[in-house]
Structures are given as C-alpha cells and as structure tokens.
PDB file of N, CA and C in Angstrom:
ATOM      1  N   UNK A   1      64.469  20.708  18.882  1.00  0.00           N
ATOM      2  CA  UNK A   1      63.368  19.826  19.205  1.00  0.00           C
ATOM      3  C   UNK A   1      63.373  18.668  18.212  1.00  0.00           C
ATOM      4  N   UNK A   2      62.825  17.705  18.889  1.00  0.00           N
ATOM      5  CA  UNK A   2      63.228  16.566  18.000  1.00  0.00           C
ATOM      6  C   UNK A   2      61.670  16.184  17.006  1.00  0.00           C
ATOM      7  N   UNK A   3      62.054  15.981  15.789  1.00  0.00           N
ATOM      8  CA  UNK A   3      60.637  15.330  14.644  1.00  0.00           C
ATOM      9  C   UNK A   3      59.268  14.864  15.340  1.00  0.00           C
ATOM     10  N   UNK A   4      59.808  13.829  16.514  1.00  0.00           N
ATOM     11  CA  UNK A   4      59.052  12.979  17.101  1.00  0.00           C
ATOM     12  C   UNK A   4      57.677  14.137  18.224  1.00  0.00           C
ATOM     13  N   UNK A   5      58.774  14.896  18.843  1.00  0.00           N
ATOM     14  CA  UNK A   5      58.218  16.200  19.468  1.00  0.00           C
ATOM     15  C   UNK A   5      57.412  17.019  19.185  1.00  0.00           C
ATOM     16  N   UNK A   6      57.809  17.462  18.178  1.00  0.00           N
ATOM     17  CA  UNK A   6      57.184  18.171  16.865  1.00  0.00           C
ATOM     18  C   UNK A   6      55.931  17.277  16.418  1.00  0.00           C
ATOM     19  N   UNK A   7      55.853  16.052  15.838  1.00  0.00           N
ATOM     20  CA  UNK A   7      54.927  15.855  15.806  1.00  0.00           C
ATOM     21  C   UNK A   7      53.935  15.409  16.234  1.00  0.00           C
ATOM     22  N   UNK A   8      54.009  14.900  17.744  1.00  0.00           N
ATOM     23  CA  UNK A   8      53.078  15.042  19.243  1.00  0.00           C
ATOM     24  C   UNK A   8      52.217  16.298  19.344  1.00  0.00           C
ATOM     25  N   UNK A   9      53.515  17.328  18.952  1.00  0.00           N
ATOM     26  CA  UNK A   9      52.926  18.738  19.675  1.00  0.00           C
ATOM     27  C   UNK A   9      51.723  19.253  18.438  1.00  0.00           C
ATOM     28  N   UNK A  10      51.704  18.658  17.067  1.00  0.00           N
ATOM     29  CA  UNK A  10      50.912  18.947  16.157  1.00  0.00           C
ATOM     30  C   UNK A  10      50.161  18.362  15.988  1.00  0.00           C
ATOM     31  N   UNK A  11      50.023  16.837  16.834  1.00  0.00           N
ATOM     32  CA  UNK A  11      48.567  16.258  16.777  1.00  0.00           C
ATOM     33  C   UNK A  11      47.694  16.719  18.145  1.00  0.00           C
ATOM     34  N   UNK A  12      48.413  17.181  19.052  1.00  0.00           N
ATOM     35  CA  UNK A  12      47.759  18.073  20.221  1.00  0.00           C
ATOM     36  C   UNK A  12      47.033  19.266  19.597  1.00  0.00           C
ATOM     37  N   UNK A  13      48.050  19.906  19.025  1.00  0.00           N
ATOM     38  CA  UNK A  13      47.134  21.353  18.285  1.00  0.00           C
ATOM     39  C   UNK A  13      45.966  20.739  17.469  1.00  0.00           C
ATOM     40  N   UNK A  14      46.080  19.872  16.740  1.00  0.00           N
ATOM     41  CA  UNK A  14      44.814  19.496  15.857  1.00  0.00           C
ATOM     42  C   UNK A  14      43.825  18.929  16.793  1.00  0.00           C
ATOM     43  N   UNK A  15      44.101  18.606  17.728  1.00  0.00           N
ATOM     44  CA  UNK A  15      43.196  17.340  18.833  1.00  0.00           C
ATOM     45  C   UNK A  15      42.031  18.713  19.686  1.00  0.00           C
ATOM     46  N   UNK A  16      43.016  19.613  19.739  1.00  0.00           N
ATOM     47  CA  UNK A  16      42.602  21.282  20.161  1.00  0.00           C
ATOM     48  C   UNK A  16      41.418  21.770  19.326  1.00  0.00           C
ATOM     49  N   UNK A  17      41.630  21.975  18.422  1.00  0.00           N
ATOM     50  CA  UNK A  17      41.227  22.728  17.061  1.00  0.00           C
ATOM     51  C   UNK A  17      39.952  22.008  17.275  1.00  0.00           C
ATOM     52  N   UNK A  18      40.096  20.304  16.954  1.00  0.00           N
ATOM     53  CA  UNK A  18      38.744  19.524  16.853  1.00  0.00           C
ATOM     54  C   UNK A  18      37.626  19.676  18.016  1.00  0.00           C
ATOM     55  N   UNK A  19      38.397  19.789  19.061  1.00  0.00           N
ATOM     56  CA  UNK A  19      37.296  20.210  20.319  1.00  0.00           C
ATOM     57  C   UNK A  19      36.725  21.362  19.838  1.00  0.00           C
ATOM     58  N   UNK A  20      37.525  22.321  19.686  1.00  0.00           N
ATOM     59  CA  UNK A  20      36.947  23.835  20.074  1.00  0.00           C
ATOM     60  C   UNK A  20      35.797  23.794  18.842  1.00  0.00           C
ATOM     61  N   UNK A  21      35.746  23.434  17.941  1.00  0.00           N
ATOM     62  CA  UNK A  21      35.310  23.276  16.609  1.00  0.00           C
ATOM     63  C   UNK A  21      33.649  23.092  16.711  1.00  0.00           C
ATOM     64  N   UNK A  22      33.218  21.912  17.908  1.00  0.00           N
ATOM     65  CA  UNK A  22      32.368  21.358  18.259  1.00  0.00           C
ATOM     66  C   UNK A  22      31.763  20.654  17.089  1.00  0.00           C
ATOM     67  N   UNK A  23      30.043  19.975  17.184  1.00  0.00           N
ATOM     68  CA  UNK A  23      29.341  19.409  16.449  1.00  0.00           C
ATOM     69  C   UNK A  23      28.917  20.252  15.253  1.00  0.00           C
ATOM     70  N   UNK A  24      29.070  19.428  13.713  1.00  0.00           N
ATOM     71  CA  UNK A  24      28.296  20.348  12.727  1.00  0.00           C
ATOM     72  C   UNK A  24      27.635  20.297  12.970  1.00  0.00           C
ATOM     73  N   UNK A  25      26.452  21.168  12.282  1.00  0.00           N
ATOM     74  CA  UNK A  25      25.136  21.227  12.077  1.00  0.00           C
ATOM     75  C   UNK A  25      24.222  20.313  12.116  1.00  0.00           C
ATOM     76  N   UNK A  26      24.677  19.346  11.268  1.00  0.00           N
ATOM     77  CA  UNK A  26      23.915  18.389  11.122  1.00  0.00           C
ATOM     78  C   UNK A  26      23.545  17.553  12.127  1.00  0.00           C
ATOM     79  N   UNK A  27      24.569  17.495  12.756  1.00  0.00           N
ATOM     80  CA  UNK A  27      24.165  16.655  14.486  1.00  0.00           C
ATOM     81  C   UNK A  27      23.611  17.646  15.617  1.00  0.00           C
ATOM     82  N   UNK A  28      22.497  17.004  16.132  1.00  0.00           N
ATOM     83  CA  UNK A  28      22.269  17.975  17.397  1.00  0.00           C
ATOM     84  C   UNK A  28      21.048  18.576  17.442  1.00  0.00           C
ATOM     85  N   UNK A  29      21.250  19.510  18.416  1.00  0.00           N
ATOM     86  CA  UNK A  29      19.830  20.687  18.058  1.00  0.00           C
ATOM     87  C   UNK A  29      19.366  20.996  16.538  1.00  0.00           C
ATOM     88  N   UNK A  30      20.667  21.545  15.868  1.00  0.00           N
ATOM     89  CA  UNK A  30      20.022  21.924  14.251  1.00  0.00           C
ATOM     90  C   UNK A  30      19.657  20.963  13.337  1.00  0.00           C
ATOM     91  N   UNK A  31      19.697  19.585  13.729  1.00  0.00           N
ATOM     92  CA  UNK A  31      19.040  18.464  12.873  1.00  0.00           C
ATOM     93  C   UNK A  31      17.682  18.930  12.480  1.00  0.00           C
ATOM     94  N   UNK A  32      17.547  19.042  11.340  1.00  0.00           N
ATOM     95  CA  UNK A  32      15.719  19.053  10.857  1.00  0.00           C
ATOM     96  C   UNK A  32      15.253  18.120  10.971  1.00  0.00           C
ATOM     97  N   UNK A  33      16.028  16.923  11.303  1.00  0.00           N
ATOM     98  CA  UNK A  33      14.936  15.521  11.181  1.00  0.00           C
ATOM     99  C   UNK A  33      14.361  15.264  12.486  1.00  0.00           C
ATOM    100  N   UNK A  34      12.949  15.356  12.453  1.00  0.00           N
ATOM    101  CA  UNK A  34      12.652  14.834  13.928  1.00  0.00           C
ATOM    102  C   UNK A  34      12.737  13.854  14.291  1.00  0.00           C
ATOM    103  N   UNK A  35      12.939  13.668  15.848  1.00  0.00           N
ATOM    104  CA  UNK A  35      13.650  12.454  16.582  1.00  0.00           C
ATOM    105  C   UNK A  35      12.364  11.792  16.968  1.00  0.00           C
ATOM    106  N   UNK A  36      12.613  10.572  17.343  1.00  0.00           N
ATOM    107  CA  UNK A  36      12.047   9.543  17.295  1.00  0.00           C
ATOM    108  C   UNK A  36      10.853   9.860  18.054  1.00  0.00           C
ATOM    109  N   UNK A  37      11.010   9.699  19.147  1.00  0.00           N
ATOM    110  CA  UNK A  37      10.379  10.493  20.368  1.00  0.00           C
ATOM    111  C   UNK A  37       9.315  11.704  20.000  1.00  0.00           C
ATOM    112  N   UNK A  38       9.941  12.974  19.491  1.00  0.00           N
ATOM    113  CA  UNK A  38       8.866  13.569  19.043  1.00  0.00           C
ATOM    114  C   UNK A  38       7.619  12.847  17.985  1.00  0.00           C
ATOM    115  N   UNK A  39       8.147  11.996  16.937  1.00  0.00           N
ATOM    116  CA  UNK A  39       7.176  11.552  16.144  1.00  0.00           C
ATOM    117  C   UNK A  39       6.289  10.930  17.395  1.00  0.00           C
ATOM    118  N   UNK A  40       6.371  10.039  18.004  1.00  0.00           N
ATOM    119  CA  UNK A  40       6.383   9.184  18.552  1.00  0.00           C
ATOM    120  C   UNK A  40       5.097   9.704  19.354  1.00  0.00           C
ATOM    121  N   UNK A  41       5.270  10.815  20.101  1.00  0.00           N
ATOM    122  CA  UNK A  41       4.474  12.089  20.606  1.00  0.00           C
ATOM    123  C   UNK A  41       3.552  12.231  19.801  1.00  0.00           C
ATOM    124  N   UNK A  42       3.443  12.283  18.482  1.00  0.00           N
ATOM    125  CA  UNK A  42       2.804  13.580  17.412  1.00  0.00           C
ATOM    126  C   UNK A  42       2.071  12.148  17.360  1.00  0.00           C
ATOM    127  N   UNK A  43       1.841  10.625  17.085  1.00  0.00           N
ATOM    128  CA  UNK A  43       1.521   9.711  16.453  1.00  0.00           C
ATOM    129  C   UNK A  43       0.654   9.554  17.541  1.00  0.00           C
ATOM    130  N   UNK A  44       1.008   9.665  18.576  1.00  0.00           N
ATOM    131  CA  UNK A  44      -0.188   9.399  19.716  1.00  0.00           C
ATOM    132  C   UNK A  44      -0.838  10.501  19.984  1.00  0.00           C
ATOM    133  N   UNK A  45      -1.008  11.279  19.740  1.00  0.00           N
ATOM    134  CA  UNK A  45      -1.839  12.664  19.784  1.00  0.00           C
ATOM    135  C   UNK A  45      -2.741  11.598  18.873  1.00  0.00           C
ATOM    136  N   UNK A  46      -2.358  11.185  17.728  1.00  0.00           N
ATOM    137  CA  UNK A  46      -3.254  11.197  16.459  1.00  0.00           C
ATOM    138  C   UNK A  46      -4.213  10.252  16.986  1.00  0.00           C
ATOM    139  N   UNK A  47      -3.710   9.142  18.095  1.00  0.00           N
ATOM    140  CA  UNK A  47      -4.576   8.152  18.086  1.00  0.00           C
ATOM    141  C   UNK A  47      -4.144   6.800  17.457  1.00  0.00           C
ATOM    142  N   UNK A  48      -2.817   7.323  16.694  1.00  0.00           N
ATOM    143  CA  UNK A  48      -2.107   6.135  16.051  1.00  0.00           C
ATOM    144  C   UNK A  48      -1.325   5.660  16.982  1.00  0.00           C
ATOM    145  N   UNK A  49      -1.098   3.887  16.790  1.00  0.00           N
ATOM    146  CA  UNK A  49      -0.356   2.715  17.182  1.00  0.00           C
ATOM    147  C   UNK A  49       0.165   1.917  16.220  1.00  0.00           C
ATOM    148  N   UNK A  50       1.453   1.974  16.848  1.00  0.00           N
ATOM    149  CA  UNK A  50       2.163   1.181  15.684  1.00  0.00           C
ATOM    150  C   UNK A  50       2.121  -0.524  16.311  1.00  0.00           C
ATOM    151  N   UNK A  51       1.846  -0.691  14.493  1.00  0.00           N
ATOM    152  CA  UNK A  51       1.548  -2.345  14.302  1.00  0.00           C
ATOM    153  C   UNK A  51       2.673  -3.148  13.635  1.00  0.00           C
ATOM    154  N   UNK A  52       3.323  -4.374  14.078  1.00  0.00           N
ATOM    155  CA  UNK A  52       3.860  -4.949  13.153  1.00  0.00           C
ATOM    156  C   UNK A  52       3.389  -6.354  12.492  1.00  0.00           C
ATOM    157  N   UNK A  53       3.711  -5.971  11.264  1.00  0.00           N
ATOM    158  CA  UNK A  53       3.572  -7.522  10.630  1.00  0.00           C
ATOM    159  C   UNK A  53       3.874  -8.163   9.708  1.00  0.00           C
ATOM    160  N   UNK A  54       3.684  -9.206   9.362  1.00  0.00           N
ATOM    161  CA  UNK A  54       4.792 -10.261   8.386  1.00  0.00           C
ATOM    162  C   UNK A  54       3.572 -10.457   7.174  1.00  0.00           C
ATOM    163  N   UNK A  55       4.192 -10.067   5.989  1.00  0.00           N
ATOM    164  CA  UNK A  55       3.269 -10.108   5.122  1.00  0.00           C
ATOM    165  C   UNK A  55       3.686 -11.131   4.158  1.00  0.00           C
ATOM    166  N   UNK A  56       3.021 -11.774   2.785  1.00  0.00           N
ATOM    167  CA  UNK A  56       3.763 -12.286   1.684  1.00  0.00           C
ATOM    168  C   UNK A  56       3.927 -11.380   1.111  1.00  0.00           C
ATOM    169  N   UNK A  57       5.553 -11.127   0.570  1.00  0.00           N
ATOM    170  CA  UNK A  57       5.948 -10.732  -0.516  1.00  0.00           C
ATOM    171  C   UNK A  57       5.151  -9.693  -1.610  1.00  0.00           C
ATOM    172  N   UNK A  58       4.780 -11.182  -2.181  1.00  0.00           N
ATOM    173  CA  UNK A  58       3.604 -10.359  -3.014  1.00  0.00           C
ATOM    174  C   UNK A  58       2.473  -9.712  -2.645  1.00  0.00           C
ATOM    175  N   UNK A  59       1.895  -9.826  -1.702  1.00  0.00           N
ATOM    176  CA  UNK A  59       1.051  -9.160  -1.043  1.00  0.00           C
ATOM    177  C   UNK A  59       0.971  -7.962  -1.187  1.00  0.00           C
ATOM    178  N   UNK A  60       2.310  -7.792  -0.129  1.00  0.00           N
ATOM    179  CA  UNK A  60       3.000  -6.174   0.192  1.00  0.00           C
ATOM    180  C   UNK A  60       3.074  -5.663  -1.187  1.00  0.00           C
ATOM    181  N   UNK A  61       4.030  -5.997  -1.729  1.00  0.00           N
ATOM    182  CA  UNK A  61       3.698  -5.406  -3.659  1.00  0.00           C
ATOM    183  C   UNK A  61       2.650  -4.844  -4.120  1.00  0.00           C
ATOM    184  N   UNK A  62       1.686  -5.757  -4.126  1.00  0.00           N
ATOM    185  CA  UNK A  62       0.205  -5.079  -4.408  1.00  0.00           C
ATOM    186  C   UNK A  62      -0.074  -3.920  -4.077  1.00  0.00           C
ATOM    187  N   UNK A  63       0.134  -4.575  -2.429  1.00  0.00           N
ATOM    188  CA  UNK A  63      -0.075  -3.151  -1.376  1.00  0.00           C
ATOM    189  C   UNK A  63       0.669  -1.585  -1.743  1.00  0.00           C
ATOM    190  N   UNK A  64       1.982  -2.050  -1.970  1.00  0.00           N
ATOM    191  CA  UNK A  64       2.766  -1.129  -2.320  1.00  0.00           C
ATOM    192  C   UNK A  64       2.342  -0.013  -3.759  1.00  0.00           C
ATOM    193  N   UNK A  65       2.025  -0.856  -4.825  1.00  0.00           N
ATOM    194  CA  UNK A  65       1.633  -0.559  -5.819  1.00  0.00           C
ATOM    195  C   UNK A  65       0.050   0.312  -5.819  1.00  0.00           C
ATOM    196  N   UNK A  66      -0.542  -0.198  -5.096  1.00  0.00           N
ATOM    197  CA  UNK A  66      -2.123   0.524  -4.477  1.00  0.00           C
ATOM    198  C   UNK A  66      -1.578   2.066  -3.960  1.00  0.00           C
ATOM    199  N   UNK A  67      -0.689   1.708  -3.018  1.00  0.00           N
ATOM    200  CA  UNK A  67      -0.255   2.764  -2.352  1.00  0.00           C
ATOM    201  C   UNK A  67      -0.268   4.260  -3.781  1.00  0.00           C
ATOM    202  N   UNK A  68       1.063   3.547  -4.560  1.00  0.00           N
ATOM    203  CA  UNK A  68       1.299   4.227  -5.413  1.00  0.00           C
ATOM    204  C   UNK A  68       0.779   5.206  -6.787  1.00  0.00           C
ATOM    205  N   UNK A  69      -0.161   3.897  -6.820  1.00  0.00           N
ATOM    206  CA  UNK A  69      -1.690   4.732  -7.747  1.00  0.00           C
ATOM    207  C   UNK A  69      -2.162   5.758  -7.284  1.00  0.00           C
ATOM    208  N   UNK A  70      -2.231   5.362  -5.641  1.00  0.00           N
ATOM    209  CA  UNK A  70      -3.548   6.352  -4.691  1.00  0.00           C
ATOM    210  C   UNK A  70      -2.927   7.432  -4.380  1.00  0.00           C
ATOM    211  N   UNK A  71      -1.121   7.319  -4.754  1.00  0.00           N
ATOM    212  CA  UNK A  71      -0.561   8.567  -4.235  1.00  0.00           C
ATOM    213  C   UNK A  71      -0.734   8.969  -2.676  1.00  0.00           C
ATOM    214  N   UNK A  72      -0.427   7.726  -2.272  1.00  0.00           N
ATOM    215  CA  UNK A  72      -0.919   7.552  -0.556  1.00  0.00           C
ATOM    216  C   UNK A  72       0.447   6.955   0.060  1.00  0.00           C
ATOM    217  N   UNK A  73       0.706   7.539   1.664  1.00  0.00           N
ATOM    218  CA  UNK A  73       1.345   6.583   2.168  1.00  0.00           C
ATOM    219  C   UNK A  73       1.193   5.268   2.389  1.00  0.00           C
ATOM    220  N   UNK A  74       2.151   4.367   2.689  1.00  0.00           N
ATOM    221  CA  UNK A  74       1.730   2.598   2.361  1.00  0.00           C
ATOM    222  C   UNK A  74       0.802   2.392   3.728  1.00  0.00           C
ATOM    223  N   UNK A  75       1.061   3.376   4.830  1.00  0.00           N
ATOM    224  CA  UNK A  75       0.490   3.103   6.137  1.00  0.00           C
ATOM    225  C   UNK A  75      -1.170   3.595   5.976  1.00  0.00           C
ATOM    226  N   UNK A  76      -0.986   4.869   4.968  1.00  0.00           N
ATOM    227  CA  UNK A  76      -2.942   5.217   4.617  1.00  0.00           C
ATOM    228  C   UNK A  76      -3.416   4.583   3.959  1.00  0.00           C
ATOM    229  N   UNK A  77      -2.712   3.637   3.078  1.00  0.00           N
ATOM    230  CA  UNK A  77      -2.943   2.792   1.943  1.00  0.00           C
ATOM    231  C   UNK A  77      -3.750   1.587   2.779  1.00  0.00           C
ATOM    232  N   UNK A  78      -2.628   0.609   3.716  1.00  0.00           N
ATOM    233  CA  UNK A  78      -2.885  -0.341   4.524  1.00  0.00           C
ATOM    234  C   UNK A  78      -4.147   0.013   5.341  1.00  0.00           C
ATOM    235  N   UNK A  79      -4.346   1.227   5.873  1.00  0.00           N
ATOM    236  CA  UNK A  79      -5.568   1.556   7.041  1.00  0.00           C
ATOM    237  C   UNK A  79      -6.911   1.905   6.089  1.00  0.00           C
ATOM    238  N   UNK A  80      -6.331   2.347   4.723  1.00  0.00           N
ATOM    239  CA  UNK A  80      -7.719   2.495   4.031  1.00  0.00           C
ATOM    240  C   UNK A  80      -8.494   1.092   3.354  1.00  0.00           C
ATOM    241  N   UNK A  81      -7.351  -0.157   3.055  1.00  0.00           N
ATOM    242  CA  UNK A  81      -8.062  -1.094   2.375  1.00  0.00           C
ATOM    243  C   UNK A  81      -8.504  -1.891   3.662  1.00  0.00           C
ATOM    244  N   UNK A  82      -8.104  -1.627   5.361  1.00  0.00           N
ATOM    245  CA  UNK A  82      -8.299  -2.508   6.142  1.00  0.00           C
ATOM    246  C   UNK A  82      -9.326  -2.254   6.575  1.00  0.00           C
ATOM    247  N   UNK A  83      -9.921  -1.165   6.626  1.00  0.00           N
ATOM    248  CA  UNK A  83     -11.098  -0.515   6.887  1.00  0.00           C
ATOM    249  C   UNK A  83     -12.364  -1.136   6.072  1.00  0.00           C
ATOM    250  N   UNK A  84     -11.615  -0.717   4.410  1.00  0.00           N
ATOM    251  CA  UNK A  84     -12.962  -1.142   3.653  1.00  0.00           C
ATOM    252  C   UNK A  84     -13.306  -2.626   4.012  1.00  0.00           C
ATOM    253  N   UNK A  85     -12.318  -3.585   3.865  1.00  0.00           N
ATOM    254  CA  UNK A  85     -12.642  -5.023   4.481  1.00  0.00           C
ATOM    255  C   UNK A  85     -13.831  -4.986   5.591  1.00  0.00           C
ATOM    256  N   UNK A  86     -12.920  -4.801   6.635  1.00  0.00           N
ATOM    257  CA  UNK A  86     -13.993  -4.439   7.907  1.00  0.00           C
ATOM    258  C   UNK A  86     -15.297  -4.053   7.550  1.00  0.00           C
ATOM    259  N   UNK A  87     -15.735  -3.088   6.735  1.00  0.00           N
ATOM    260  CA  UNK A  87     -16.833  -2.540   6.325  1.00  0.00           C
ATOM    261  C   UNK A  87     -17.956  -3.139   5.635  1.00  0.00           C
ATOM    262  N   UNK A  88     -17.191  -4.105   4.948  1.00  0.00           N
ATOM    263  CA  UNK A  88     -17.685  -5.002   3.863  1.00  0.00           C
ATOM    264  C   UNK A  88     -18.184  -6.526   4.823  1.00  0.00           C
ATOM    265  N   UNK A  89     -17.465  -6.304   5.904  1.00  0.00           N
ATOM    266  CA  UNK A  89     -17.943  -8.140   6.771  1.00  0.00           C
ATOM    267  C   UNK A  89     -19.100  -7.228   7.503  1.00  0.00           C
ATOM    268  N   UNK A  90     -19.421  -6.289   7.969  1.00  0.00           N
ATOM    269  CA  UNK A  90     -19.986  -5.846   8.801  1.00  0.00           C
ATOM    270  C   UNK A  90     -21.656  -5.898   8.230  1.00  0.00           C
TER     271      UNK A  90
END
C-alpha cells in the first residue's frame, strides 16, 4: 500500500473516532449556563424589560461605582437610583 493510502485511510479513522466521540460537555444539554431564552422567560415572569441606553462615560462610572459600594447589580443599582429620582419629582 502506498504512504499516500495509508495516510487517507488514517485521516478517515480519525474523521471516525471524531464523530463517534460526539459533543463535550460543555456544549449542549450539559451547559450550566442558561440560554438566552430561558433568562429571557425568567425576566418576564419578573415583570422585567430590557432597556437600552447611551450614557456619559462618566456617568456610568459613578453608576458603576454606586453599584459597587451597594454591593448591587449595576441593573438594581440603575432601578434603585431611578426610582428614588422619580420619588423625589413626585
């Protein structure tokens, strides 16, 4: 058999191997990370809508930094100082 043969017939066996092998873990059903969709689900149960928006820089910083004191997500952070505002014109 010729080199060339031989080594056709050994990237077939490996091409084999890789199928039968299937997806690790990490891809697929056994992903722990939930998919988009489920959050997506769980966020509207809550009543939450996602907002986008363009902030300054420094702004967000602040924001960020508030966050960080309060030991809060930046999104409970953002809904708690937007609230108090609101509260305060009212």
């Amino acid at each position: 058999m010729k080199k060339t043969d031989m080594e056709r017939l050994k990237g077939a066996r490996i091409a084999g191997q890789m199928k039968q092998a299937g997806a690790p873990a990490r891809y697929g059903k056994d992903s722990a990370l939930e998919s988009r969709r489920e959050r997506r689900r769980r966020e509207q149960a809550l009543g939450l809508v996602p907002v986008a928006l363009k902030l300054d820089a420094r702004l967000l910083e602040r924001l960020r930094e508030h966050a960080q004191r309060r030991g809060a997500a930046l999104d409970a952070a953002a809904a708690e100082l937007l609230q108090r505002a609101l509260d305060s014109l009212a």
